[in-house]
Protein backbone atom coordinates (compact mmCIF):
# COMPACT_ATOMS: atom_id res chain seq x y z
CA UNK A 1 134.51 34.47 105.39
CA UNK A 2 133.82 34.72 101.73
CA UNK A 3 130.30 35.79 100.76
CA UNK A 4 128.17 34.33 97.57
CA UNK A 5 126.94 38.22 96.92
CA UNK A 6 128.82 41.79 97.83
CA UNK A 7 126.36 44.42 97.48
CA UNK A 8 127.95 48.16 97.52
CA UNK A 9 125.04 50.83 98.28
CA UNK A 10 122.11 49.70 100.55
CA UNK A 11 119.63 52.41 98.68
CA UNK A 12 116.22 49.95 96.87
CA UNK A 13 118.46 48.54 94.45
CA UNK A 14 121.08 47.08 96.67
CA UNK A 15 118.54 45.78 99.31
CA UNK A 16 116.48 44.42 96.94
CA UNK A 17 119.68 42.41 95.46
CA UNK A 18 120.43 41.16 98.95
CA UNK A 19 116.41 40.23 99.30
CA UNK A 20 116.66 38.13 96.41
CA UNK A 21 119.63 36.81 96.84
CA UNK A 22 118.45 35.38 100.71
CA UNK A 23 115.64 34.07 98.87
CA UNK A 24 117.92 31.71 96.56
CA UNK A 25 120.05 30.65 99.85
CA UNK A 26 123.04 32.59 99.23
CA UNK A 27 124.90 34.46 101.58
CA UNK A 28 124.56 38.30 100.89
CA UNK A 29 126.71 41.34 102.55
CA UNK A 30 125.47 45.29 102.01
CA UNK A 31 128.74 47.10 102.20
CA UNK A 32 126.80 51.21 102.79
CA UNK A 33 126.66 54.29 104.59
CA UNK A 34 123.89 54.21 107.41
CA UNK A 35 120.70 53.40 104.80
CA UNK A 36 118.44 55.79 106.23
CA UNK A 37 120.92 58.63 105.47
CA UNK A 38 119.95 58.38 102.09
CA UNK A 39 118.40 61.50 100.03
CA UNK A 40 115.74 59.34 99.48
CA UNK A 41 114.53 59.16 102.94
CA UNK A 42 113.68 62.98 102.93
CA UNK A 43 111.13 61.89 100.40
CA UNK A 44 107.37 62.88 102.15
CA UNK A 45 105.72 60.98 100.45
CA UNK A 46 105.82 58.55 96.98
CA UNK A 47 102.50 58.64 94.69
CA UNK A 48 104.55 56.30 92.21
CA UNK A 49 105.71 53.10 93.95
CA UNK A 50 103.40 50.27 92.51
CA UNK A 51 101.49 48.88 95.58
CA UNK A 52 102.84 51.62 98.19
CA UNK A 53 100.80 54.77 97.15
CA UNK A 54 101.49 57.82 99.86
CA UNK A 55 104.82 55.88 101.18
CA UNK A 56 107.59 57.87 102.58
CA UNK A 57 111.16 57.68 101.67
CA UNK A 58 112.08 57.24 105.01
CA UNK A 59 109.34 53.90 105.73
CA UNK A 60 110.32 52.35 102.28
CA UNK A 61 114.01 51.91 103.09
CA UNK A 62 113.29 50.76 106.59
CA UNK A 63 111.08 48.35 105.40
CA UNK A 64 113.74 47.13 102.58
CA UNK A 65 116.28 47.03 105.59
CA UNK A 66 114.14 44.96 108.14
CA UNK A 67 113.32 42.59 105.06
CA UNK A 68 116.91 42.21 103.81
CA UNK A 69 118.20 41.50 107.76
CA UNK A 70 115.20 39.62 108.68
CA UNK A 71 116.16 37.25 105.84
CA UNK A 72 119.46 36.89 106.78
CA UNK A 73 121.28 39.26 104.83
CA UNK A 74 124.48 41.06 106.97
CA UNK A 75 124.75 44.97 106.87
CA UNK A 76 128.19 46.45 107.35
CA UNK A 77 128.29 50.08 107.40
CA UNK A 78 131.18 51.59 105.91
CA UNK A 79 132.37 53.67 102.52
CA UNK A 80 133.71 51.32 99.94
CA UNK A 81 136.93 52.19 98.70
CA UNK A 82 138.15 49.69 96.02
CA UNK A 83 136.56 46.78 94.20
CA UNK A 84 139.56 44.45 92.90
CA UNK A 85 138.30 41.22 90.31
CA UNK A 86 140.70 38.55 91.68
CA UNK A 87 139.96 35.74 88.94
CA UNK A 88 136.92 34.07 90.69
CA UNK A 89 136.50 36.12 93.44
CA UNK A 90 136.11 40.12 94.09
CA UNK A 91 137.75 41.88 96.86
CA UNK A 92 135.96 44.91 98.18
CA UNK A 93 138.03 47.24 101.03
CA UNK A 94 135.84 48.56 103.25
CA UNK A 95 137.63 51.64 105.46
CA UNK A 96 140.35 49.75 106.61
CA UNK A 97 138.64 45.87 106.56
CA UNK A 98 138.62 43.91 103.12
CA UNK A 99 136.02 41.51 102.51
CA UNK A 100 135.23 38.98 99.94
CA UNK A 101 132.74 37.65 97.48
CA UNK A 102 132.15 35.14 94.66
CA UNK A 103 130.20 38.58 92.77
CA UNK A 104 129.93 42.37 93.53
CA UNK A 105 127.10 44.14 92.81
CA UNK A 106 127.75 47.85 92.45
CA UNK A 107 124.66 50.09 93.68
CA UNK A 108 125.45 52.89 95.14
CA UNK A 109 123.19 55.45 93.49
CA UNK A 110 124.28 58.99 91.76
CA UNK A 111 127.79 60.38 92.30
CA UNK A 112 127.29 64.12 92.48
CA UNK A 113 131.09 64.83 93.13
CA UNK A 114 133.27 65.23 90.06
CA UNK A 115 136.59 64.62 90.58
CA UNK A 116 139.19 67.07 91.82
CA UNK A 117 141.60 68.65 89.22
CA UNK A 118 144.87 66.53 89.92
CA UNK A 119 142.70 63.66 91.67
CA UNK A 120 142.72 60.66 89.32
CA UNK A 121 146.64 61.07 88.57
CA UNK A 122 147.71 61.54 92.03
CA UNK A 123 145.92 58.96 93.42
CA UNK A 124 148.17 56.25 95.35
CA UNK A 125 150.93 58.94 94.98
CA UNK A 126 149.79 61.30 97.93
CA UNK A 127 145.86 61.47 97.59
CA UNK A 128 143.79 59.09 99.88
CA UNK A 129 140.06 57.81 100.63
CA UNK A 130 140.45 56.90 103.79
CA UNK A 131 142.37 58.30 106.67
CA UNK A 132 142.62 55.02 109.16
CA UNK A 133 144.17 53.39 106.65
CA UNK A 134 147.15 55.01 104.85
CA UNK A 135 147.62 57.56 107.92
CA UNK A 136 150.21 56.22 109.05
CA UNK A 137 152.43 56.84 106.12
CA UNK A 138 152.03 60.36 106.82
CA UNK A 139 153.12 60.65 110.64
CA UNK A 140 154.71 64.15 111.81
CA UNK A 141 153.85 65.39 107.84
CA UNK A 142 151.05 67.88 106.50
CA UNK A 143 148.12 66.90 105.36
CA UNK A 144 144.75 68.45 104.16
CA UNK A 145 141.74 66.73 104.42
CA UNK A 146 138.63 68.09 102.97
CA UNK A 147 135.21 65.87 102.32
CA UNK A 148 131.54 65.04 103.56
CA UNK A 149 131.94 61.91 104.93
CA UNK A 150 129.87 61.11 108.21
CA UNK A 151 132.64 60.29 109.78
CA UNK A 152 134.87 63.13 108.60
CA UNK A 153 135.77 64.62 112.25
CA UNK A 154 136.60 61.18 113.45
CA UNK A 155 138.92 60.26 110.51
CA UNK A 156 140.54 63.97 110.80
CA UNK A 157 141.26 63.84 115.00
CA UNK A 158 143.02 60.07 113.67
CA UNK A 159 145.21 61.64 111.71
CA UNK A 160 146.02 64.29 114.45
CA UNK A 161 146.50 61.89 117.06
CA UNK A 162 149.51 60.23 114.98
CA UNK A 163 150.95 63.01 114.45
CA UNK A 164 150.11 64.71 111.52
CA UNK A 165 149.77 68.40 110.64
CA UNK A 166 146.12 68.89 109.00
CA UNK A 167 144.74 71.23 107.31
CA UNK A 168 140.94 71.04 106.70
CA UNK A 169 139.71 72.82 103.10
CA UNK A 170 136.45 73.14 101.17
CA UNK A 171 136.26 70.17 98.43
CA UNK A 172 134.77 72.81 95.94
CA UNK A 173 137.13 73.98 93.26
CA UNK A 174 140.28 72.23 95.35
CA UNK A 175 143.12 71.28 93.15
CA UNK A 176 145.73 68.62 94.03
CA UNK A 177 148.95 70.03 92.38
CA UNK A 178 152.25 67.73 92.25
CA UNK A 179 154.07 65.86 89.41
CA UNK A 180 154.40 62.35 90.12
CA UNK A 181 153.86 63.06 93.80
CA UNK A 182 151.39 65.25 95.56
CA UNK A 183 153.33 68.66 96.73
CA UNK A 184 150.12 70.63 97.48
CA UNK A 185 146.65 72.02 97.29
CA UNK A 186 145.47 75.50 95.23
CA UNK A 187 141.99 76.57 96.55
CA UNK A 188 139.71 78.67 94.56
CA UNK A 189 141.13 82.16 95.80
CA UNK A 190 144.21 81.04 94.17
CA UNK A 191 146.04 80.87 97.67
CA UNK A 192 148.40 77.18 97.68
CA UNK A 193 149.18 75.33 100.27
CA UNK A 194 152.76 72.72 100.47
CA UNK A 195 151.40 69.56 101.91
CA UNK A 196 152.49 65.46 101.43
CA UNK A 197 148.97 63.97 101.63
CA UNK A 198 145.40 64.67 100.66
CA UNK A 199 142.60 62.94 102.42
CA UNK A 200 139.82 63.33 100.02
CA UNK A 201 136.71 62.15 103.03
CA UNK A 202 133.69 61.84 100.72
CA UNK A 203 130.66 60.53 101.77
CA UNK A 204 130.77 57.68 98.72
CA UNK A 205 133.60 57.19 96.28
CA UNK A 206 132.51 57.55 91.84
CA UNK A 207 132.05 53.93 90.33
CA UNK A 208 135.40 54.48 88.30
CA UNK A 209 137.51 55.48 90.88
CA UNK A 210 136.10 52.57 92.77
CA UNK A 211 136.49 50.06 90.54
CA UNK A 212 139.37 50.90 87.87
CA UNK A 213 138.49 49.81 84.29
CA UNK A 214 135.42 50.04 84.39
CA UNK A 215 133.76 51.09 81.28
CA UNK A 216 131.48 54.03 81.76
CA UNK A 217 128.72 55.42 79.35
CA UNK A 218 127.38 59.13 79.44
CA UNK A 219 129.04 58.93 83.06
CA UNK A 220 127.15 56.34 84.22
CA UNK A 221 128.26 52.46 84.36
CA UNK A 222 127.45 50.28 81.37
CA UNK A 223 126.05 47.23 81.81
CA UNK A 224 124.40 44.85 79.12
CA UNK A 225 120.86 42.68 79.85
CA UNK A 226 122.51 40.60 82.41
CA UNK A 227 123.38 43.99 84.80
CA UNK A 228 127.12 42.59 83.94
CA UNK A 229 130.11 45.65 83.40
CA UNK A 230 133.07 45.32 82.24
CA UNK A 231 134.78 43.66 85.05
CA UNK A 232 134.27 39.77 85.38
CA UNK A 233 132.11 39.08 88.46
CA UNK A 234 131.16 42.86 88.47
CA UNK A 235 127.57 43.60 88.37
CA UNK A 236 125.61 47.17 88.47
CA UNK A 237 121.96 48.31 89.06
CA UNK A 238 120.18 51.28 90.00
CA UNK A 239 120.53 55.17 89.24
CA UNK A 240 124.64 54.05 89.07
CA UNK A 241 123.57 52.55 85.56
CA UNK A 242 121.45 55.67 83.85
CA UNK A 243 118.47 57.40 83.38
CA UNK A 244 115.42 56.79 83.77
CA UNK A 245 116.29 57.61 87.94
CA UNK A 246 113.36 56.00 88.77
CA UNK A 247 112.86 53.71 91.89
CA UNK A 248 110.82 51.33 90.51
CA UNK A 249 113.62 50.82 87.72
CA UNK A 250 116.36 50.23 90.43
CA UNK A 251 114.24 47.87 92.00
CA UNK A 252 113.73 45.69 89.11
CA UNK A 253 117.77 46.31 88.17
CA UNK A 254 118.75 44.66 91.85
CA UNK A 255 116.61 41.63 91.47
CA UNK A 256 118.08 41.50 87.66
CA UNK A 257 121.51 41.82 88.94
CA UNK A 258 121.40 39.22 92.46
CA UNK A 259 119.61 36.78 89.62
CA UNK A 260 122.31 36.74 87.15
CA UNK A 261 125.27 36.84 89.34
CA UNK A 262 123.91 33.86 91.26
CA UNK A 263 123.33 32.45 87.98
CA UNK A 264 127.03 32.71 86.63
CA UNK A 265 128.00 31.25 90.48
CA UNK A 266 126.83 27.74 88.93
């Protein structure tokens, strides 16, 4: 099935894209880790939310969630690993499932995690998102895995159960060392370890590792008045897009960004 809208991130901005999106008939999938894991759910309480004075993190989300569903808009809960432009269409992989859209909307908040020292230019050459899918390149071989994904464990005992040797490390300070290939890990005592594959597990994966070529400002994705990056049929909104990280400004940035890409849809 190919879906009008592809919403990465199901934080206020990406629920509200899906909302509006419902409300102009088109189909709309959230692509997210479970919503109510999000930091913003530990919130007590919101004095700053037009309308919703003493609101909790926790109720706003749910509320976001049982509007976005109850209108009709699909939830699939997964980490995003690659957004591909395919020349009218966008192709997002989610774990090991692909799924596709007329438009992608990219909200999936603040990446904390800088990238590993070796990361970006061993990537496809050894270092992996997502253990379910390239595992099985690595069968009877050592691996590390290190990460915070929620389904870390689960993705590690996978990776046993083929047949692979794994190592679990810390993600701080890790370095991937190889040339061309990945031949290792260094951790920050300086102690190395030989290995063929490197299961990076995080939690969510940086815009520009998840969509290559996209043009980045100050670290965060550029967009212009439309909520449009670099990437046809790419659109952005929320905290991914700069400061002020405000909620009330990712709201209005998802209903921006389902409006236009509906728009350019004809």
């Amino acid at each position: 099935m190919k879906y009008d809208l592809l919403i990465v991130g199901g934080g206020p901005a990406g629920l509200t894209a899906a909302i509006h999106a419902r409300a102009r008939n088109k189909s709309a999938l959230v692509i997210s880790n479970e919503p109510t894991a999000s930091p913003l759910c530990r919130a007590p309480r919101m004095a700053n939310y037009p309308g919703l004075p003493g609101v909790t993190g926790l109720e706003l989300v749910e509320r976001l969630v049982a509007q976005a569903r109850d209108m009709g808009a699909e939830l699939k809960i997964g980490r995003a690993l690659s957004v591909l432009p395919m020349g009218g269409s966008v192709m997002v992989s989610v774990e090991n499932d692909a799924v596709e859209g007329s438009a992608v909307i990219l909200a999936p908040g603040v990446s904390r995690a800088a990238p590993l020292r070796g990361e970006r230019e061993l990537l496809g050459q050894g270092v992996s998102y997502c253990a379910t899918c390239d595992g099985m390149f690595y069968r009877g071989k050592d691996v590390v895995c290190a990460g915070d994904a929620p389904n870390f464990e689960e993705e590690v005992e996978f990776l046993r159960s083929i047949g692979c040797r794994v190592a679990v490390k810390r993600l701080a300070g890790l370095e991937i060392l190889g040339e061309g290939r990945v031949s290792g890990v260094r951790e920050p005592s300086g102690e190395t370890a030989p290995c063929d594959g490197v299961f990076l597990l995080r939690a969510s994966i940086a815009p520009a590792q998840l969509a290559p070529g996209l043009e980045l400002e100050g670290g965060y994705i550029k967009v212009d008045e439309r909520m449009a990056t670099s990437l046809p049929g790419v659109y952005a909104a929320g905290d991914c897009t700069g400061q002020p990280l405000q909620l009330a400004r990712a709201v209005g940035q998802g209903q921006t960004a389902a409006h236009f890409a509906i728009e350019a849809m004809g």
